[in-house]
Protein backbone atom coordinates (compact mmCIF):
# COMPACT_ATOMS: atom_id res chain seq x y z
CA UNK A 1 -12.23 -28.19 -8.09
CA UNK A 2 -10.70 -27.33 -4.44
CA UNK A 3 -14.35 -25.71 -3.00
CA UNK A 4 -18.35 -27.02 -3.13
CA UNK A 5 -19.18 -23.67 -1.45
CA UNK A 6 -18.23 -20.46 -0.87
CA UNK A 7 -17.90 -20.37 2.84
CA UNK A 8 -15.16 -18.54 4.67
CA UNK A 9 -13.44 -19.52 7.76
CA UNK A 10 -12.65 -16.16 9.68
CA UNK A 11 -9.37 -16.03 11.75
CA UNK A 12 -6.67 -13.26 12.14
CA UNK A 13 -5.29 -11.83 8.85
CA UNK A 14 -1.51 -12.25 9.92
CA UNK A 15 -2.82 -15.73 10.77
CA UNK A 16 -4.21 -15.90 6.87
CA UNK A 17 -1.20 -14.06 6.17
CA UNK A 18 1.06 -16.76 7.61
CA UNK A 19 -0.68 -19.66 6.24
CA UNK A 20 -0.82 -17.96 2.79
CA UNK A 21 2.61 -17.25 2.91
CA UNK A 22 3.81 -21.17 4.36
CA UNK A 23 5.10 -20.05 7.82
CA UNK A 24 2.68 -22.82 9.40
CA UNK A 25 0.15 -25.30 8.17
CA UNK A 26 -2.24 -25.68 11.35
CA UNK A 27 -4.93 -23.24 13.26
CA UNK A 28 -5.39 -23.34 16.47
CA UNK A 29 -9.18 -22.86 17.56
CA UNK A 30 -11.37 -22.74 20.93
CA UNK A 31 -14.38 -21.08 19.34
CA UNK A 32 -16.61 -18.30 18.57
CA UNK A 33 -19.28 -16.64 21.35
CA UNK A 34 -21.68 -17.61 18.49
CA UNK A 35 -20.55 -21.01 17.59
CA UNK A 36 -24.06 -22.68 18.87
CA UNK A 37 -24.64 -25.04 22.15
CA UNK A 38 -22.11 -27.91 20.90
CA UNK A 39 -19.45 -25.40 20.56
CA UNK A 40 -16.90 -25.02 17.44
CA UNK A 41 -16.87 -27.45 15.16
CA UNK A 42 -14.76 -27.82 12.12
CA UNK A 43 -17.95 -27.59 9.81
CA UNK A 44 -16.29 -27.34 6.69
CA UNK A 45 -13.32 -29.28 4.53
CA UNK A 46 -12.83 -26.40 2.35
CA UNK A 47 -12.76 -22.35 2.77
CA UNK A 48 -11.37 -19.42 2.42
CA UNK A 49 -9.60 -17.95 4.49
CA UNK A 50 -11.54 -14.64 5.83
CA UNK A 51 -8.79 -12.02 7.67
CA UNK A 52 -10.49 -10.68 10.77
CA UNK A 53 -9.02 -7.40 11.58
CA UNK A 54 -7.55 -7.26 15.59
CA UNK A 55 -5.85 -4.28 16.38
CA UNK A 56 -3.05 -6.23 19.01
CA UNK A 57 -2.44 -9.31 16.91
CA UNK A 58 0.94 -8.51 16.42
CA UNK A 59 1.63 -8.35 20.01
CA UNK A 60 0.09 -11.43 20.32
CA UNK A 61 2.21 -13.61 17.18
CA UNK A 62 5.97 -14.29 17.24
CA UNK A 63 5.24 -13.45 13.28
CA UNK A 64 3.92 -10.49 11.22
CA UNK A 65 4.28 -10.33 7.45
CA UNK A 66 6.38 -7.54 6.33
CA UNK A 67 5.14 -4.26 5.79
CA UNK A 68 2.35 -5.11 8.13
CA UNK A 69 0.63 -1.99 8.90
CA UNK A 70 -2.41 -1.01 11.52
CA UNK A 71 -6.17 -1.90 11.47
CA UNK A 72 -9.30 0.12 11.64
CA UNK A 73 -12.06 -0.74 14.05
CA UNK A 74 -13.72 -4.23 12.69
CA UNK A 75 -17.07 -1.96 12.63
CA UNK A 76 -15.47 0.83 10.10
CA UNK A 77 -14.57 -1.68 7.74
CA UNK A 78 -15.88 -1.70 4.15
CA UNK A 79 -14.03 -4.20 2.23
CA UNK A 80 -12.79 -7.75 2.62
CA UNK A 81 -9.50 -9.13 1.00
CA UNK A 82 -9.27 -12.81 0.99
CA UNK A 83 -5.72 -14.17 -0.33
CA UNK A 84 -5.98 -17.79 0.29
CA UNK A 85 -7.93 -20.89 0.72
CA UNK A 86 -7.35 -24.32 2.82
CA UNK A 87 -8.33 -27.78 2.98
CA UNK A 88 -8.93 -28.97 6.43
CA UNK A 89 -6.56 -32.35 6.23
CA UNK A 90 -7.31 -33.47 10.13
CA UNK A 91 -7.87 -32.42 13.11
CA UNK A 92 -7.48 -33.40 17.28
CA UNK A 93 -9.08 -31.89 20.35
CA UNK A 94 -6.33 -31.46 22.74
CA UNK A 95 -6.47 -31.90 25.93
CA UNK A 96 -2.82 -32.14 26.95
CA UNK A 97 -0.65 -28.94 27.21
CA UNK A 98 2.24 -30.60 27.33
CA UNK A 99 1.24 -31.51 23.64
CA UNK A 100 0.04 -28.14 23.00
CA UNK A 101 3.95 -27.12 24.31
CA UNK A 102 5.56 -29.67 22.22
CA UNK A 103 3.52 -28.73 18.98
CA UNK A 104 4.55 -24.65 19.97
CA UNK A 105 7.43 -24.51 16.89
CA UNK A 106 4.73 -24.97 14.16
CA UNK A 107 2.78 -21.96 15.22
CA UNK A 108 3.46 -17.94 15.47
CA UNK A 109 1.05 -17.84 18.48
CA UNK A 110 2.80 -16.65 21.68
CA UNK A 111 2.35 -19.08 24.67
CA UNK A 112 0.68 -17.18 26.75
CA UNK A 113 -2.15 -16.76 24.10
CA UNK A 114 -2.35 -19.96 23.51
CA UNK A 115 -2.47 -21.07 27.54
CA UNK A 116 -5.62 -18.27 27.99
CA UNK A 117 -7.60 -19.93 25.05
CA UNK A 118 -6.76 -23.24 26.01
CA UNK A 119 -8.08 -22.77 29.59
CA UNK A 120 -10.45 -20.37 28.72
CA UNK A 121 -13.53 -22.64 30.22
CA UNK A 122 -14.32 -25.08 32.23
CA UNK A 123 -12.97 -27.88 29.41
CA UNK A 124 -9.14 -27.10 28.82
CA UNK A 125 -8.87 -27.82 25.40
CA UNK A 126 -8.08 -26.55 21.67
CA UNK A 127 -8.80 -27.56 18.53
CA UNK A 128 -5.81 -28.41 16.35
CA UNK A 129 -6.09 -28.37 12.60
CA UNK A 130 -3.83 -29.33 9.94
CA UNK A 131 -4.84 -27.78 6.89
CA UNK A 132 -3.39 -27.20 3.45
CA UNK A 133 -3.28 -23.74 2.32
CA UNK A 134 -3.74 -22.29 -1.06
CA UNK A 135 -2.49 -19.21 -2.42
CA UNK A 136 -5.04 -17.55 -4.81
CA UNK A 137 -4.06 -16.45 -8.83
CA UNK A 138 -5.37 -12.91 -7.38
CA UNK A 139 -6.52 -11.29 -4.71
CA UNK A 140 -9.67 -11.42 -4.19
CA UNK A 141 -11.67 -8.11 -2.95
CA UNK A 142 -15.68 -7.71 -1.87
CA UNK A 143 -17.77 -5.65 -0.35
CA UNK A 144 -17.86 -5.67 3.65
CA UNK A 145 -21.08 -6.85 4.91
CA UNK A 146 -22.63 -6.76 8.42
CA UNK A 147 -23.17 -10.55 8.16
CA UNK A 148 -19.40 -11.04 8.15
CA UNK A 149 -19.32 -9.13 11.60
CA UNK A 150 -19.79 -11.14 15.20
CA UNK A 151 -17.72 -13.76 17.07
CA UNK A 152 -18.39 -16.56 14.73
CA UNK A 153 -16.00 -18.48 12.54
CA UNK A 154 -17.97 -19.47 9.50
CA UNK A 155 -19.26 -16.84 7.06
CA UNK A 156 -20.93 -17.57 3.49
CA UNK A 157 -19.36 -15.84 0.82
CA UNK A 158 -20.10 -14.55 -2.80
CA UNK A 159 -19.76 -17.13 -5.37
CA UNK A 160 -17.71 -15.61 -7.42
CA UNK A 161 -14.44 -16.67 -5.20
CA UNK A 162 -15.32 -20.36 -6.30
CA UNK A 163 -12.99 -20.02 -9.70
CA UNK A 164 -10.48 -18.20 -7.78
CA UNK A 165 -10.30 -21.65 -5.59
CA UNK A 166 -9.73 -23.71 -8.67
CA UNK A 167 -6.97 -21.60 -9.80
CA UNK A 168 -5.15 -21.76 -6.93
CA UNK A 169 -1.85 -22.85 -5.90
CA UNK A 170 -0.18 -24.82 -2.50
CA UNK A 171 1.37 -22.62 -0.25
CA UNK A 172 4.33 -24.52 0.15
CA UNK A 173 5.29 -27.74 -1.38
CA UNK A 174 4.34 -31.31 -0.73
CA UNK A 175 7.98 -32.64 0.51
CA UNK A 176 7.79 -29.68 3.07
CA UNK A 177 3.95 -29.91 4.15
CA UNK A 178 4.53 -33.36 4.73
CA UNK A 179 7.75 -33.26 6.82
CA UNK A 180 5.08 -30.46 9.08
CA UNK A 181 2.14 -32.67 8.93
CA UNK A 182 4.32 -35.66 9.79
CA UNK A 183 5.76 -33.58 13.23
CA UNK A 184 2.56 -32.86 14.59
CA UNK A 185 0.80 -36.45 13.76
CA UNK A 186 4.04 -37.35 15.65
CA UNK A 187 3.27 -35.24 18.95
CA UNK A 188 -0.49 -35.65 19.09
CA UNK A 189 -1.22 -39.49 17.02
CA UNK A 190 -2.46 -40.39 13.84
């Protein structure tokens, strides 16, 4: 069994998408408004992975999936779609941008993103995770809930997504997440 709990992690859906689909194998994370005094925190070793609908994140990716179409306002939304699931495998707090430039061909975020979140505060930093990603047997479709809504990255979930999780299969294969995970631990230590 992949998940203890239900929890999702909420990020951009091309971002899901991407991750879903194998185009990278790491998220890049300063935080959520809500996150709490300490800040974001990687809370969780499993979840699913939540798509958070932003209007511009295509302008703000060097990737979209195909057929990618528009998004409704966040607050008119009444369903969730969740494709995929990760395991969070390790992760750094950079400090550096020269590794944050180095580690720039594993990603689909445009540098300029990625410079504004990394010096967004006072601490220049980003959270780098390597996950594992997980393509579900299905698709798996809820209601929308205002609970889901708010700058926050952790969410609870139904439980029925739990045997969805144990059905589910890598994203891309181990020789090939390896050679990925083996590039970054290269660029920012083991």
């Amino acid at each position: 069994m992949l998940s203890p709990s239900s929890v999702g992690f909420k990020e951009w859906a091309y971002v899901c998408d991407s991750l879903v689909q194998g185009v990278q194998s790491l998220i890049l994370r300063k935080g959520g408004i809500h996150e709490g005094r300490g800040g974001f925190e990687w809370k969780h070793r499993q979840f699913f992975l939540f798509p958070t609908w932003f209007h511009t994140q295509s302008e703000r990716l060097t990737w979209s999936p195909d057929g990618a179409g528009s998004f409704p306002p966040e607050e008119e939304r009444t369903s969730v779609d969740v494709d995929g699931f990760a395991t969070l495998e390790q992760v750094w707090k950079v400090t550096d941008w020269a590794q944050m430039e180095a580690i720039a061909p594993l990603h689909i975020w445009k540098e300029e993103i990625v410079k504004e979140r990394f010096i967004y505060d006072e601490e220049s930093c980003l959270h780098v995770a390597l996950v594992r990603a997980y393509k579900l047997p299905k698709r798996w479709s809820f209601p929308y809930s205002k609970s889901y809504g708010g700058c926050r990255s952790w969410v609870n979930l139904p439980e029925e997504g739990l045997a969805l999780a144990d059905q589910a299969t890598p994203a891309i294969g181990n020789a090939e997440w390896e050679d990925i995970a083996a590039k970054l631990r290269s660029v920012l230590g083991v």
